[in-house]
N, C-alpha and C. Protein backbone atom coordinates (compact mmCIF):
# COMPACT_ATOMS: atom_id res chain seq x y z
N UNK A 1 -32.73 -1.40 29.26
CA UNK A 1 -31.37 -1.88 29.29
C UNK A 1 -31.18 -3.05 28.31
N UNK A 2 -32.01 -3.75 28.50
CA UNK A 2 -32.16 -5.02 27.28
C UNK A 2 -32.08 -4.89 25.88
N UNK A 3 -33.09 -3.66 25.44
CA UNK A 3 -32.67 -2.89 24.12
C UNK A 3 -30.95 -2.62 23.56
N UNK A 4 -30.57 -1.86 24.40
CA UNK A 4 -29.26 -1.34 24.96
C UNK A 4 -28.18 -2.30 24.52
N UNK A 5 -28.77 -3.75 24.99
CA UNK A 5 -27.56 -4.79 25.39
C UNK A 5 -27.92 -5.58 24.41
N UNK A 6 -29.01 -5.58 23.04
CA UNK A 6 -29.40 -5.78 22.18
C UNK A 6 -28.62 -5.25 20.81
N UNK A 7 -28.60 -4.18 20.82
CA UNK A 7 -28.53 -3.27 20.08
C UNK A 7 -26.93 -3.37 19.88
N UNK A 8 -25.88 -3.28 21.14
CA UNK A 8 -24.24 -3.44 21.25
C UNK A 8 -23.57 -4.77 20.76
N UNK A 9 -24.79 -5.91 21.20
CA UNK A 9 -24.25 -6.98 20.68
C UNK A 9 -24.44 -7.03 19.30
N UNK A 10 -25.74 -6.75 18.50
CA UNK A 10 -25.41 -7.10 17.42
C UNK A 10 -24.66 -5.80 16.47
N UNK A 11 -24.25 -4.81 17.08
CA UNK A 11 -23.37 -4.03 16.31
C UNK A 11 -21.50 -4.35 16.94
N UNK A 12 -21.59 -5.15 17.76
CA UNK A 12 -20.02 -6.17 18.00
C UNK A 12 -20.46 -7.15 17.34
N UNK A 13 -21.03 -8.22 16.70
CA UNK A 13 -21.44 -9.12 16.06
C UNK A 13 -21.12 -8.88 14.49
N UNK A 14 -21.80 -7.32 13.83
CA UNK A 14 -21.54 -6.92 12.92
C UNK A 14 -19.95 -6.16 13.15
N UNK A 15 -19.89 -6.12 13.77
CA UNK A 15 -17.88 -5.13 13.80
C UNK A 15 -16.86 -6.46 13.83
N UNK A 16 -17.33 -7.55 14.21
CA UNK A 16 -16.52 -8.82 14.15
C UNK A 16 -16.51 -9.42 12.35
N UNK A 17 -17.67 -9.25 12.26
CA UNK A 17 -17.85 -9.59 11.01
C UNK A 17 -16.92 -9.34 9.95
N UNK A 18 -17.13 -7.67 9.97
CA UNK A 18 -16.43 -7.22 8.84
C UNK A 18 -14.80 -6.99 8.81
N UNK A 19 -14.56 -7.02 10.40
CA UNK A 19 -13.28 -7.96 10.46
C UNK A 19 -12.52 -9.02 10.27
N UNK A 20 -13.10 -9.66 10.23
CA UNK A 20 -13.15 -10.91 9.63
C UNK A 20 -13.35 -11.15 8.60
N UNK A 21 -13.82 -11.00 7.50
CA UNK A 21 -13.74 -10.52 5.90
C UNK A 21 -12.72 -10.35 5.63
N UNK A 22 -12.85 -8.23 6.22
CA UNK A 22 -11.56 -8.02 6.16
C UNK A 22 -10.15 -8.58 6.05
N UNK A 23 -10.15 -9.26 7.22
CA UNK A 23 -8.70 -10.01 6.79
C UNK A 23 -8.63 -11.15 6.29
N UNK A 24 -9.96 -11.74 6.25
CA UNK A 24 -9.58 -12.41 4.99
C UNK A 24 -8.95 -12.19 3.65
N UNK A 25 -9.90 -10.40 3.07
CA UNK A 25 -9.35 -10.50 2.35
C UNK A 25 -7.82 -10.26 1.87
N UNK A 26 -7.70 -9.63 3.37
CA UNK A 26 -6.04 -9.04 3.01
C UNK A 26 -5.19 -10.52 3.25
N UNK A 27 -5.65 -11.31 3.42
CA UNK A 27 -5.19 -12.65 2.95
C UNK A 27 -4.96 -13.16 1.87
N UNK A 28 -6.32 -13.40 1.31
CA UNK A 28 -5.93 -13.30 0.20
C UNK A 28 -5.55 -12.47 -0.97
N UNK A 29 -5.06 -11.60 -0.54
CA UNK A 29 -4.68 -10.54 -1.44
C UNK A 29 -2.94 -10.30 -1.51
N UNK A 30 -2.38 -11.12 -0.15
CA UNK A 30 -0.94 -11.55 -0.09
C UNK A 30 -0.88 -12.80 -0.61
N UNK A 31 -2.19 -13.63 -1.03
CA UNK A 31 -1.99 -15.00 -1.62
C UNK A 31 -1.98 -14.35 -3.28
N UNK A 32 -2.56 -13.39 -3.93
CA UNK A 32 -2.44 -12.71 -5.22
C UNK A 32 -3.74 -13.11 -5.59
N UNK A 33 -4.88 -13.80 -4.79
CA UNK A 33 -5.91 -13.99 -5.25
C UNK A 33 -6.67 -12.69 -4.92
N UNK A 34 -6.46 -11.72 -5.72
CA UNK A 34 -7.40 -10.21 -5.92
C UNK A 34 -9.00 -10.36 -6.14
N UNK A 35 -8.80 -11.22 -6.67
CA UNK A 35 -10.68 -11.38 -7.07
C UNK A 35 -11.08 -11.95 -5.79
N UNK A 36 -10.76 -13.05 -5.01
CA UNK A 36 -11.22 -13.47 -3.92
C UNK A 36 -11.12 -12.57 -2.62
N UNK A 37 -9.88 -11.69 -2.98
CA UNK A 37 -9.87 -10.35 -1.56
C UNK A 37 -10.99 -9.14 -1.70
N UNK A 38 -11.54 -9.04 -3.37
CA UNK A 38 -12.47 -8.41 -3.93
C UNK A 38 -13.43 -8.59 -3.07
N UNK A 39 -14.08 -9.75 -3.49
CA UNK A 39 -15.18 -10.33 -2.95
C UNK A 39 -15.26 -10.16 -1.50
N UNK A 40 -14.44 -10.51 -0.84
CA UNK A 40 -14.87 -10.44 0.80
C UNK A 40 -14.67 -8.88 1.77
N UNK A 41 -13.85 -7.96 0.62
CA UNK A 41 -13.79 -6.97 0.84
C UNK A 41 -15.25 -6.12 0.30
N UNK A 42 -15.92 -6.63 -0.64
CA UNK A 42 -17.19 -6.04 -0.75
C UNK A 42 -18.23 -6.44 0.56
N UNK A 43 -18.11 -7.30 0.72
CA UNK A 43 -19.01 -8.26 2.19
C UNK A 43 -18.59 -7.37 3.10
N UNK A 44 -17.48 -6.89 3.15
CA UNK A 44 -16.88 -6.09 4.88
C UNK A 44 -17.60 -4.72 5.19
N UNK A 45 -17.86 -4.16 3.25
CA UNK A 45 -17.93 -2.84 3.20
C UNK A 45 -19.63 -3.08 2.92
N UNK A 46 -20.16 -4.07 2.76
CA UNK A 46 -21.50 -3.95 2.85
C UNK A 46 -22.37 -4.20 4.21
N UNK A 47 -21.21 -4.62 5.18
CA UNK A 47 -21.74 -4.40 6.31
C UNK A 47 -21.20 -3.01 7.33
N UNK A 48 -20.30 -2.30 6.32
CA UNK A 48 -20.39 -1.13 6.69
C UNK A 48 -19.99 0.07 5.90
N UNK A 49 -20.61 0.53 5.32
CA UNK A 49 -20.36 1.19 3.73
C UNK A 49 -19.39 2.31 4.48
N UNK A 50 -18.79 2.46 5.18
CA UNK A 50 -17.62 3.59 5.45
C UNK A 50 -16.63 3.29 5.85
N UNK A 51 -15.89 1.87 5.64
CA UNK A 51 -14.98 0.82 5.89
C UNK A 51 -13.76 1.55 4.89
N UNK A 52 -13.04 2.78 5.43
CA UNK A 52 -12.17 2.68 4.68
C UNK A 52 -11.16 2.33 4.16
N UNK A 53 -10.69 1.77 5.16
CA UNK A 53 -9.34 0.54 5.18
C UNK A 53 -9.42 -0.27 3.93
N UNK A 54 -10.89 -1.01 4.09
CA UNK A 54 -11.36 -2.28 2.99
C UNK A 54 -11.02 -1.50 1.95
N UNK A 55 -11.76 0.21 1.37
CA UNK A 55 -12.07 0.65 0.60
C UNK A 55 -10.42 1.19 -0.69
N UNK A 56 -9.66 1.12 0.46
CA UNK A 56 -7.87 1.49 0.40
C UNK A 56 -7.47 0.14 0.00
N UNK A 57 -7.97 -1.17 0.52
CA UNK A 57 -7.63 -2.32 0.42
C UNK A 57 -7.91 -2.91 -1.13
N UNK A 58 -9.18 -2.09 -1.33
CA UNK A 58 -10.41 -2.45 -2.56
C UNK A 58 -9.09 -1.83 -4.13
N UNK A 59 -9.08 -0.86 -3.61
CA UNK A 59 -8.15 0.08 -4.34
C UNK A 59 -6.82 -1.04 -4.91
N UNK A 60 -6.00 -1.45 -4.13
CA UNK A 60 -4.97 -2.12 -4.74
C UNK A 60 -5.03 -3.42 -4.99
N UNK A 61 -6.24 -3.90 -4.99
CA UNK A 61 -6.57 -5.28 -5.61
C UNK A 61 -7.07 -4.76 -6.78
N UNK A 62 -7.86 -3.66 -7.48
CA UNK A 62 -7.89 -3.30 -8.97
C UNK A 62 -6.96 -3.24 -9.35
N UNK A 63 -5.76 -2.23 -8.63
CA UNK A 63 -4.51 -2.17 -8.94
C UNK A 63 -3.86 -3.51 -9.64
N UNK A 64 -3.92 -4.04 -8.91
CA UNK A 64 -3.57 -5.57 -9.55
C UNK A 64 -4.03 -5.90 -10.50
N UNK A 65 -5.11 -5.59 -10.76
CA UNK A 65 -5.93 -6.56 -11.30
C UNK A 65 -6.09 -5.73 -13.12
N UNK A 66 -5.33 -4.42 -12.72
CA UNK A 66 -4.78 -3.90 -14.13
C UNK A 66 -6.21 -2.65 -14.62
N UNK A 67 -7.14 -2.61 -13.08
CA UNK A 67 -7.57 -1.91 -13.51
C UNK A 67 -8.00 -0.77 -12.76
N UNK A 68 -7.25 0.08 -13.55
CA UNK A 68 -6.72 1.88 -12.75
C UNK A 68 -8.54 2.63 -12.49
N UNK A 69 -9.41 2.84 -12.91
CA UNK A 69 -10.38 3.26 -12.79
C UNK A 69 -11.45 3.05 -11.68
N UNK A 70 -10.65 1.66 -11.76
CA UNK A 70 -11.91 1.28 -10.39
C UNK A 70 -10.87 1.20 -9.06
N UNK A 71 -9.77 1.49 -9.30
CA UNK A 71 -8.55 1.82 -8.35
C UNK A 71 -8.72 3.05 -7.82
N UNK A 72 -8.54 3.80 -8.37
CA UNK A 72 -8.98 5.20 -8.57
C UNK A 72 -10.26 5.81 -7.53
N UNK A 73 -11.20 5.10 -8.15
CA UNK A 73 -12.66 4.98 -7.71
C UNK A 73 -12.64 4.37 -6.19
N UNK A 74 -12.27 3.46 -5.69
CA UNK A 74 -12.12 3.09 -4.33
C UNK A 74 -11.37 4.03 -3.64
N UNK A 75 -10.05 4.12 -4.00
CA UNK A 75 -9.63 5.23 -3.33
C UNK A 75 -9.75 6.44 -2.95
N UNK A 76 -10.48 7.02 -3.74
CA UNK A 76 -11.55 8.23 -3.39
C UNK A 76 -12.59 8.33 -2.34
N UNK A 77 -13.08 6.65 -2.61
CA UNK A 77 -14.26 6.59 -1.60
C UNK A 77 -13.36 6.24 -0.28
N UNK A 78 -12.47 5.41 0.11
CA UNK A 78 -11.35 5.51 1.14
C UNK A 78 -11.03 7.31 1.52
N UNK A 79 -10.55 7.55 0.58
CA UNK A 79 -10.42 9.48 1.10
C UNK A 79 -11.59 10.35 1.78
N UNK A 80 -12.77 9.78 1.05
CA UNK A 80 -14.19 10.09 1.53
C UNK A 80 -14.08 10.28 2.72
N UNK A 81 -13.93 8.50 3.43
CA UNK A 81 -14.29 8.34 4.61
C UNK A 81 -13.14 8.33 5.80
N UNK A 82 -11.62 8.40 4.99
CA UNK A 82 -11.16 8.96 5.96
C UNK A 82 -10.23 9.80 5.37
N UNK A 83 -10.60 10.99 5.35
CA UNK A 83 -9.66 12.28 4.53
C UNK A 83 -8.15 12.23 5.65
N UNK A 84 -7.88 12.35 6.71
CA UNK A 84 -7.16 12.09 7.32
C UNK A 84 -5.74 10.96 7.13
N UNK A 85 -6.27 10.23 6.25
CA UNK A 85 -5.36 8.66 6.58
C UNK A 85 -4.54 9.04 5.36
N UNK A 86 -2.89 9.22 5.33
CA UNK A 86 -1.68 10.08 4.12
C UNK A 86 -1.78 8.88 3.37
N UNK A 87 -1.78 7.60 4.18
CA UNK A 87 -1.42 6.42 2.81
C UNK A 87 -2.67 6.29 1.46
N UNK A 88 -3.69 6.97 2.09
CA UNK A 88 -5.15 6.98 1.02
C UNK A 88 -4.51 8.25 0.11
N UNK A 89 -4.44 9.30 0.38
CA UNK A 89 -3.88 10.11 -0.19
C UNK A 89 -2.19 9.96 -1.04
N UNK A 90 -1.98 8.48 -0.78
CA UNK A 90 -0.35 8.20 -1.31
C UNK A 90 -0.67 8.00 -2.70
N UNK A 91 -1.43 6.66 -1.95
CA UNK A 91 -2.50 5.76 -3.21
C UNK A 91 -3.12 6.64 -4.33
N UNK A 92 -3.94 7.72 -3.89
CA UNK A 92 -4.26 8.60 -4.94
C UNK A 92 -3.66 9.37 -5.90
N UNK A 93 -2.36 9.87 -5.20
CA UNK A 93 -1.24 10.13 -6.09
C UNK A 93 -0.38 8.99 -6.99
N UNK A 94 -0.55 8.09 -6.58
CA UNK A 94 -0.05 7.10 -7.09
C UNK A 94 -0.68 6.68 -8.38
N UNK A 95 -2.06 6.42 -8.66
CA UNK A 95 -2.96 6.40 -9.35
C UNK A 95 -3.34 7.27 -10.07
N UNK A 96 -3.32 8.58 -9.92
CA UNK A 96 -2.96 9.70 -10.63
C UNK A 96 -2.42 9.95 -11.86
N UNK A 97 -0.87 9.64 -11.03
CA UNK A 97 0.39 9.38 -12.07
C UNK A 97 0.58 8.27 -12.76
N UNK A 98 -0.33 7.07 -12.90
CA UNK A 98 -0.40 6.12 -13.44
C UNK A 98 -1.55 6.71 -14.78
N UNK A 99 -2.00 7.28 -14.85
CA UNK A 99 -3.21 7.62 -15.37
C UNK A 99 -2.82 9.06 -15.97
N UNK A 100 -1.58 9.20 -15.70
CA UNK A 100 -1.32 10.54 -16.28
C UNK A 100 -1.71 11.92 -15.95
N UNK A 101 -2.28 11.80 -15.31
CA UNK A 101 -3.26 13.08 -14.41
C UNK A 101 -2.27 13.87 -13.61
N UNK A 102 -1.14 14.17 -13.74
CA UNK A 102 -0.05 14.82 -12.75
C UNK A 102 -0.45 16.01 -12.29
N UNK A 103 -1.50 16.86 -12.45
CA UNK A 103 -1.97 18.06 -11.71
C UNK A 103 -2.48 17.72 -10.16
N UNK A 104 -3.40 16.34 -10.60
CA UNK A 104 -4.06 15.42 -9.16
C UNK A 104 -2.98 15.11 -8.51
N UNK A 105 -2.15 14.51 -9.48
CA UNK A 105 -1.21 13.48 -8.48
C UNK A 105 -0.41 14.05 -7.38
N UNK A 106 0.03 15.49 -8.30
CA UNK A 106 0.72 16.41 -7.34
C UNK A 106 0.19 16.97 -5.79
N UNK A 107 -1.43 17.45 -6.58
CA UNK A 107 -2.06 17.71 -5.68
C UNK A 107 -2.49 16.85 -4.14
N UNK A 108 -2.85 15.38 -4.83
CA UNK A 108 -2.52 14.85 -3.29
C UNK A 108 -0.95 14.00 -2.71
N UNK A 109 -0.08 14.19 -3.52
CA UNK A 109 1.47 14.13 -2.90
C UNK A 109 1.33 15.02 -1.74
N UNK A 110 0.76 15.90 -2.08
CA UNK A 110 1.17 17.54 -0.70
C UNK A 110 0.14 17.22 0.14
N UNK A 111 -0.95 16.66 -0.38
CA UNK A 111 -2.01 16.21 0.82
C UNK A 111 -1.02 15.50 1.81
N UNK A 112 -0.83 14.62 1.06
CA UNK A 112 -0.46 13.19 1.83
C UNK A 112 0.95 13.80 2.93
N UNK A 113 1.87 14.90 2.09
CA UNK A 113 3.30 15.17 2.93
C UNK A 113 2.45 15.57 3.99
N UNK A 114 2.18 16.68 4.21
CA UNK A 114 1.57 17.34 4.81
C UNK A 114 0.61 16.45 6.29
N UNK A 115 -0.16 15.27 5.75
CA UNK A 115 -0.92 14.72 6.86
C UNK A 115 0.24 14.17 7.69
N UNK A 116 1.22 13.46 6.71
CA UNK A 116 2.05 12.57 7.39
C UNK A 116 3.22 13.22 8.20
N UNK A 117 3.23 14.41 8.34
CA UNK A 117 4.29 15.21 8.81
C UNK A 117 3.10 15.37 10.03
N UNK A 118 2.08 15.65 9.91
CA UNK A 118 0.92 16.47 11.40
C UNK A 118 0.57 15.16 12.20
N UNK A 119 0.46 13.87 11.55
CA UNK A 119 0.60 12.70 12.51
C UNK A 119 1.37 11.57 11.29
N UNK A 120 2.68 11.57 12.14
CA UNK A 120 3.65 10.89 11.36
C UNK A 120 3.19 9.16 12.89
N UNK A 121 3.38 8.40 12.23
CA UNK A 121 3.41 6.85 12.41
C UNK A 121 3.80 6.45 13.80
């Protein structure tokens, strides 16, 4: 049982954690400091490499930051881990069409209608 009660705390210990990052960085990322929401959004996702929120989060701080590739690149890995979530799939279309790629972009527009119509908000 000790194992057990070992094992829960420090994986609530680590789930606090990367919550806490987390909103840090989405703190600072409404302060426009992208590089500093960067940073603590890498810390969130290195204590749990399937953090897709951060990874969606990761996404529009490149955005900002003017750079579409590694925008792109997060958001994929966000789709990775949660194919389900329409706003990851918004983002991807969004990025798409920034990049000129309108075959993709289209392609996940209909992802995204489609999720958000089967669980709308």
């Amino acid at each position: 049982m000790l194992q057990y009660q070992q094992f829960t705390s420090k994986q609530t210990h680590a789930m606090t954690d990367k919550m806490t990052l987390y909103k840090s960085g989405m703190s600072k990322f409404v302060q426009q400091d992208f590089a500093g929401a960067l940073d603590d959004l890498a810390q969130a996702i290195a204590l749990d490499p399937q953090f897709a929120d951060a990874y969606q989060a990761m996404a529009h701080c490149h955005e900002k930051l003017g750079d579409l590739d590694q925008a792109l690149s997060a958001a994929q890995k966000a789709a990775e881990h949660d194919p389900d979530d329409f706003l990851v799939h918004t983002s991807l279309s969004m990025f798409y069409q920034r990049k000129g790629m309108i075959a993709e972009a289209e392609r996940e527009k209909a992802i995204a209608a489609k999720l958000q119509m089967e669980n709308p908000l």
